[in-house]
Protein backbone atom coordinates (compact mmCIF):
# COMPACT_ATOMS: atom_id res chain seq x y z
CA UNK A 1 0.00 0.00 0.00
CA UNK A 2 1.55 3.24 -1.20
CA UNK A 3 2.27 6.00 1.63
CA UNK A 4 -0.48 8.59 2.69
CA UNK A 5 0.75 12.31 0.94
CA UNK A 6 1.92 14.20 3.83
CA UNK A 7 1.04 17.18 1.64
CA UNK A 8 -1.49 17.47 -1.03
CA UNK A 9 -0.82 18.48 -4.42
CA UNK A 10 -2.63 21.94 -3.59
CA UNK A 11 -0.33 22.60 -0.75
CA UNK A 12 2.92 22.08 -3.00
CA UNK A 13 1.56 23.78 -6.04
CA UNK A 14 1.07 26.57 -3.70
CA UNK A 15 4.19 26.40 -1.88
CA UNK A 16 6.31 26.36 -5.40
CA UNK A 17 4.28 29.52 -6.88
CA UNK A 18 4.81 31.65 -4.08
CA UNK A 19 8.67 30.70 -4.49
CA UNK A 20 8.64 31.26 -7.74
CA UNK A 21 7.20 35.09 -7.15
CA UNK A 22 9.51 35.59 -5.10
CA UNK A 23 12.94 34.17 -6.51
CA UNK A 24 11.91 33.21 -9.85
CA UNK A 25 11.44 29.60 -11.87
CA UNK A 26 15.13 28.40 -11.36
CA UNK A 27 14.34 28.59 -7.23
CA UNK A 28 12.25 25.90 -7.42
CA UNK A 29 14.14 22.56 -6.61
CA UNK A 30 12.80 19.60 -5.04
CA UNK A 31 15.40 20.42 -2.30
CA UNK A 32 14.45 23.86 -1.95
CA UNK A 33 10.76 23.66 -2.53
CA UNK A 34 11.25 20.80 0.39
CA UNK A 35 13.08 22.77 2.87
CA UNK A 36 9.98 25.22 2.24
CA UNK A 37 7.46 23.01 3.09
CA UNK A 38 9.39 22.17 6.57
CA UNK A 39 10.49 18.41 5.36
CA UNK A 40 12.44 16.76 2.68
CA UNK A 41 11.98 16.62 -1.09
CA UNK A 42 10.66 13.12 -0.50
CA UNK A 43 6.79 13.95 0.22
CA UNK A 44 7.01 15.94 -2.88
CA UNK A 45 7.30 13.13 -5.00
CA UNK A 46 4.36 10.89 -3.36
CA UNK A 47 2.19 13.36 -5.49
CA UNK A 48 3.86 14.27 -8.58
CA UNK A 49 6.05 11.84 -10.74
CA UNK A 50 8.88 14.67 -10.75
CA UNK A 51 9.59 18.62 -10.64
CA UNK A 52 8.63 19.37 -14.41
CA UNK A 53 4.73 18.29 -13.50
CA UNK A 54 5.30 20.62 -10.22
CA UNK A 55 7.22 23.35 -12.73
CA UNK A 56 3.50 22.95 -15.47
CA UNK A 57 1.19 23.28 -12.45
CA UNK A 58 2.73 26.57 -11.49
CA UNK A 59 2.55 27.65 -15.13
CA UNK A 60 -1.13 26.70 -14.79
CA UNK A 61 -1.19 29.18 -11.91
CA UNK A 62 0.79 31.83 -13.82
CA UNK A 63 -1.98 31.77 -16.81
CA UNK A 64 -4.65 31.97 -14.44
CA UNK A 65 -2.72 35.25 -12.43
CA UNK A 66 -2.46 36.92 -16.03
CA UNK A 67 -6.16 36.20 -16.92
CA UNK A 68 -7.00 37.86 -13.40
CA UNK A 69 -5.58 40.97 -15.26
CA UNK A 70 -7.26 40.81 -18.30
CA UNK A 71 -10.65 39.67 -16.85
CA UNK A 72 -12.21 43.00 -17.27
CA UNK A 73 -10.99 44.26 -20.63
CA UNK A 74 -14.52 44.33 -21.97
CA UNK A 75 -15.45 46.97 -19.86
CA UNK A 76 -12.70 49.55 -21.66
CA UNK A 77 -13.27 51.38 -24.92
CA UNK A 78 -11.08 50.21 -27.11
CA UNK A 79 -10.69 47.00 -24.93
CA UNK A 80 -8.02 44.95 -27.11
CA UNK A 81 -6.13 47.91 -26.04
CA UNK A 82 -6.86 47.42 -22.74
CA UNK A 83 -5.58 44.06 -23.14
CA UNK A 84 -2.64 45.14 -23.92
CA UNK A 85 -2.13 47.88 -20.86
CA UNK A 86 -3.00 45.02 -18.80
CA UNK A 87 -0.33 43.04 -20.15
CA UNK A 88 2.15 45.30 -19.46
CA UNK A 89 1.48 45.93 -16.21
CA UNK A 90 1.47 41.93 -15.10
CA UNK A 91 5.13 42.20 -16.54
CA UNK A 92 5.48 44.95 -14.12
CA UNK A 93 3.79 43.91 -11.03
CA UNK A 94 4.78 40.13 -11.30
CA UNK A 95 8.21 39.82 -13.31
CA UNK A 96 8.99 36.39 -12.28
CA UNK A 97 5.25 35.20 -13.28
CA UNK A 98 5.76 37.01 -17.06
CA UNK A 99 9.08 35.19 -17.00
CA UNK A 100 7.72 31.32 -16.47
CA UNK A 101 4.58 32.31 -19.23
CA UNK A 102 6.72 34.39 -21.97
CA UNK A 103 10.47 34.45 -21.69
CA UNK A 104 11.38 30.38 -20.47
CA UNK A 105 13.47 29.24 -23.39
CA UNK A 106 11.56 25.96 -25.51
CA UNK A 107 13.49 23.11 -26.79
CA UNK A 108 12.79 24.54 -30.31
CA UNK A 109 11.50 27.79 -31.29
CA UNK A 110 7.68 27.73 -32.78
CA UNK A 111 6.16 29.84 -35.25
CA UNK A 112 3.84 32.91 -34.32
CA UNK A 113 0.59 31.00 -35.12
CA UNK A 114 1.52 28.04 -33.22
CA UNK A 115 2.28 30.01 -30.08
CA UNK A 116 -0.53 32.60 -30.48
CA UNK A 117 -2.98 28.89 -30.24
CA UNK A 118 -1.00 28.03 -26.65
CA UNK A 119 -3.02 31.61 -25.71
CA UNK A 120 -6.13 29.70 -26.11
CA UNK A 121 -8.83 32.08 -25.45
CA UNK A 122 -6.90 34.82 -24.84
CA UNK A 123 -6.15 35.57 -28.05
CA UNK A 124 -9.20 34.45 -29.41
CA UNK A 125 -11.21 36.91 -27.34
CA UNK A 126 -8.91 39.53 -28.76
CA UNK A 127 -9.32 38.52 -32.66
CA UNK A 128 -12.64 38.92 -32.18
CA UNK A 129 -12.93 42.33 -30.15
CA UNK A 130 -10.47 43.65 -33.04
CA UNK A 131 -12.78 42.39 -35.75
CA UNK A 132 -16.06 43.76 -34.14
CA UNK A 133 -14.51 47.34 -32.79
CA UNK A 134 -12.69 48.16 -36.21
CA UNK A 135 -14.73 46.46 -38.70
CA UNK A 136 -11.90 43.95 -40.33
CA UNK A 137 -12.05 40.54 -41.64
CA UNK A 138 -10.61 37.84 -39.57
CA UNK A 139 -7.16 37.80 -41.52
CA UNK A 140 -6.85 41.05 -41.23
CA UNK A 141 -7.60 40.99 -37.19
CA UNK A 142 -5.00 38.52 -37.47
CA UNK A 143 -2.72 40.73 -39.06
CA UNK A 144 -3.48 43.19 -36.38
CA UNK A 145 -2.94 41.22 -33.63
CA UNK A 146 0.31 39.90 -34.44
CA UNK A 147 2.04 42.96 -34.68
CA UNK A 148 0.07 44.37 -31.67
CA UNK A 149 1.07 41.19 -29.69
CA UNK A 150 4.58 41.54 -30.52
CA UNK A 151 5.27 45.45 -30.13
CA UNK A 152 3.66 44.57 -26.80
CA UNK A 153 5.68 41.45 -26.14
CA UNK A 154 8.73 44.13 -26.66
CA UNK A 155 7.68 46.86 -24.22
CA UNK A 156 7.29 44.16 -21.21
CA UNK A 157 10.67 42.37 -22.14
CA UNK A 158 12.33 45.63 -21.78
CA UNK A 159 10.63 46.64 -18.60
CA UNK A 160 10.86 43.37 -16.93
CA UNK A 161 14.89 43.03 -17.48
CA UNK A 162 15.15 46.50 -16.42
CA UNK A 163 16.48 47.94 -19.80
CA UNK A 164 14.44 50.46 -19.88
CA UNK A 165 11.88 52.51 -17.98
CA UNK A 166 8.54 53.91 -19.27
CA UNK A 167 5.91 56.06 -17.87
CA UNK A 168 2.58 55.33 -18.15
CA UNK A 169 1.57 57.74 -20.83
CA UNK A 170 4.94 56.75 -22.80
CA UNK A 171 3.61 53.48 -22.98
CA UNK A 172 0.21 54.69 -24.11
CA UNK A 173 0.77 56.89 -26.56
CA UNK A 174 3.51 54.31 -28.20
CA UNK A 175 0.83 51.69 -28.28
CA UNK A 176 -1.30 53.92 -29.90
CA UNK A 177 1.21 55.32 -32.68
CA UNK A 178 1.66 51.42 -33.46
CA UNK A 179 -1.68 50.37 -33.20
CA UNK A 180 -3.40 53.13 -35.33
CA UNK A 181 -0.45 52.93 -38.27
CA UNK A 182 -1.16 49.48 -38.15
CA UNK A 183 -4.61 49.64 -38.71
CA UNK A 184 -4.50 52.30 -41.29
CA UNK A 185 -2.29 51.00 -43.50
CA UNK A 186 -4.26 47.52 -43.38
CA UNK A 187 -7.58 49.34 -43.97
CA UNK A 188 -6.32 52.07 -46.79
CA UNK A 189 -4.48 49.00 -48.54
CA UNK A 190 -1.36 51.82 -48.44
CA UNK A 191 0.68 49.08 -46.86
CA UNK A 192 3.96 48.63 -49.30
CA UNK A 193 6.33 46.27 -48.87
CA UNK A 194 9.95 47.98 -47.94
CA UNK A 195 13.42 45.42 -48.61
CA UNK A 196 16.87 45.87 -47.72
CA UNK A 197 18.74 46.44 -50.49
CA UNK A 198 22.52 47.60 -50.21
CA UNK A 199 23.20 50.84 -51.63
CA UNK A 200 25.79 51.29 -54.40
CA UNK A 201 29.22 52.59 -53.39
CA UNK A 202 29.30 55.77 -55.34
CA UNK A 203 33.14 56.21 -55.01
CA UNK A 204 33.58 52.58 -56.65
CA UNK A 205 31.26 53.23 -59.36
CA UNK A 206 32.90 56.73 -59.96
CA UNK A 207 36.36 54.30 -60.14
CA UNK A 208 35.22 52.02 -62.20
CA UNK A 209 34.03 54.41 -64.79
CA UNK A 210 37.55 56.36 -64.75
CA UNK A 211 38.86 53.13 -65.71
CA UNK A 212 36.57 52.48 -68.51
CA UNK A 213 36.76 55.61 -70.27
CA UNK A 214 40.29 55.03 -70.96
C-alpha cells in the first residue's frame, strides 16, 4: 500500500508559486521547494512523478494570475487595447510570473501562429474584439494582432529586465502610434512592402568608370 501524501498536491503547487514570485522559476528545486514546506523533497514526489509536473502546475497558476488581469478588458473602450495595458502591467507587477509564461526558453522555437494557439482564449477573445470594434475581416484581425502582440511582447521584455523605464503615458501613446499605423495602413491597402537592399558605393562606381573611359 503506497504512503499517505503528507502534503497534497494543492499545498505544493502553492508552496512552489509563491517561491517562484519571489525568486523566480530556477528557485524551485525539489530540495528547496522541500526545505519550504518544513520536510524533505521526498513527500514531494508521493504526489507528482517529478519537478517538471510541479514546474507545469505553477505555469497553470501563472496563466490563471495573467487572466486575473485581463478579466475586465470588456469593460474599456477600445478593450483589445486594454488588453494590452493590462499586459504590461502583469510584466510589471509580477516579473517572475511574465518570465515562467513568456520568456522560459523551448526546446525549439515555434512559429507565431503556433504560439498565439497556446493563448487559447486569450487571443481568441482579442481577434474577435479587433474584428467587431474596427470592422476587419478575420485575416486582417489577425494581421493586427500579431504585430500588436509583438510590439507589446517588446515593451514588457524591456521593462521586466530592467532595460528600460517607461511612464505610463509613454507606454500609451507608443501603443497607440503602433496600433493606429497598423490599422491604417491595413484598412487604406497603403501598406507597401519595404526590402533591404545595399546601396551602391558611389566612389567605386565613380572608379570604375575612370577606368573604362580610358
Amino acid at each position: 500500500m503506497p504512503p499517505k501524501p503528507k502534503f497534497t498536491k494543492e499545498e505544493i503547487v502553492e508552496t512552489a508559486f509563491r517561491m517562484t514570485k519571489e525568486n523566480g522559476f530556477n528557485s524551485v528545486t525539489a530540495r528547496e521547494l522541500g526545505k519550504k514546506l518544513g520536510t524533505s523533497s521526498t513527500p514531494i514526489f508521493t504526489v507528482f512523478k517529478n519537478m517538471n509536473e510541479v514546474r507545469e502546475s505553477v505555469r497553470e497558476l501563472a496563466m490563471k494570475e495573467f487572466e486575473k488581469y485581463v478579466a475586465d478588458i470588456l469593460e474599456y473602450t477600445p478593450a483589445f487595447k486594454k488588453f494590452g495595458v493590462q499586459m504590461i502591467q502583469f510584466a510589471l507587477e509580477e516579473p517572475q510570473l511574465f518570465r515562467v509564461l513568456y520568456m522560459e526558453e523551448n526546446e525549439e522555437s515555434k512559429s507565431f501562429e503556433e504560439m498565439r494557439k497556446e493563448l487559447g482564449t486569450l487571443a481568441d477573445r482579442c481577434l474577435e474584439l479587433i474584428q467587431k470594434d474596427y470592422s476587419v475581416s478575420e485575416p486582417e484581425a489577425e494581421q493586427i494582432f500579431r504585430q500588436a502582440w509583438v510590439f507589446t511582447f517588446s515593451i514588457c521584455v524591456l521593462l521586466v529586465n530592467k532595460i528600460c523605464h517607461f511612464s505610463s503615458e509613454e507606454i500609451i501613446e507608443m501603443m497607440g502610434l503602433q496600433f493606429q499605423g497598423t490599422l491604417l495602413l491595413i484598412k487604406t491597402g497603403q501598406y507597401v512592402r519595404m526590402d533591404v537592399t545595399e546601396k551602391k558605393n558611389e566612389k567605386n562606381e565613380k572608379k570604375k568608370d575612370t577606368k573604362n573611359s580610358f
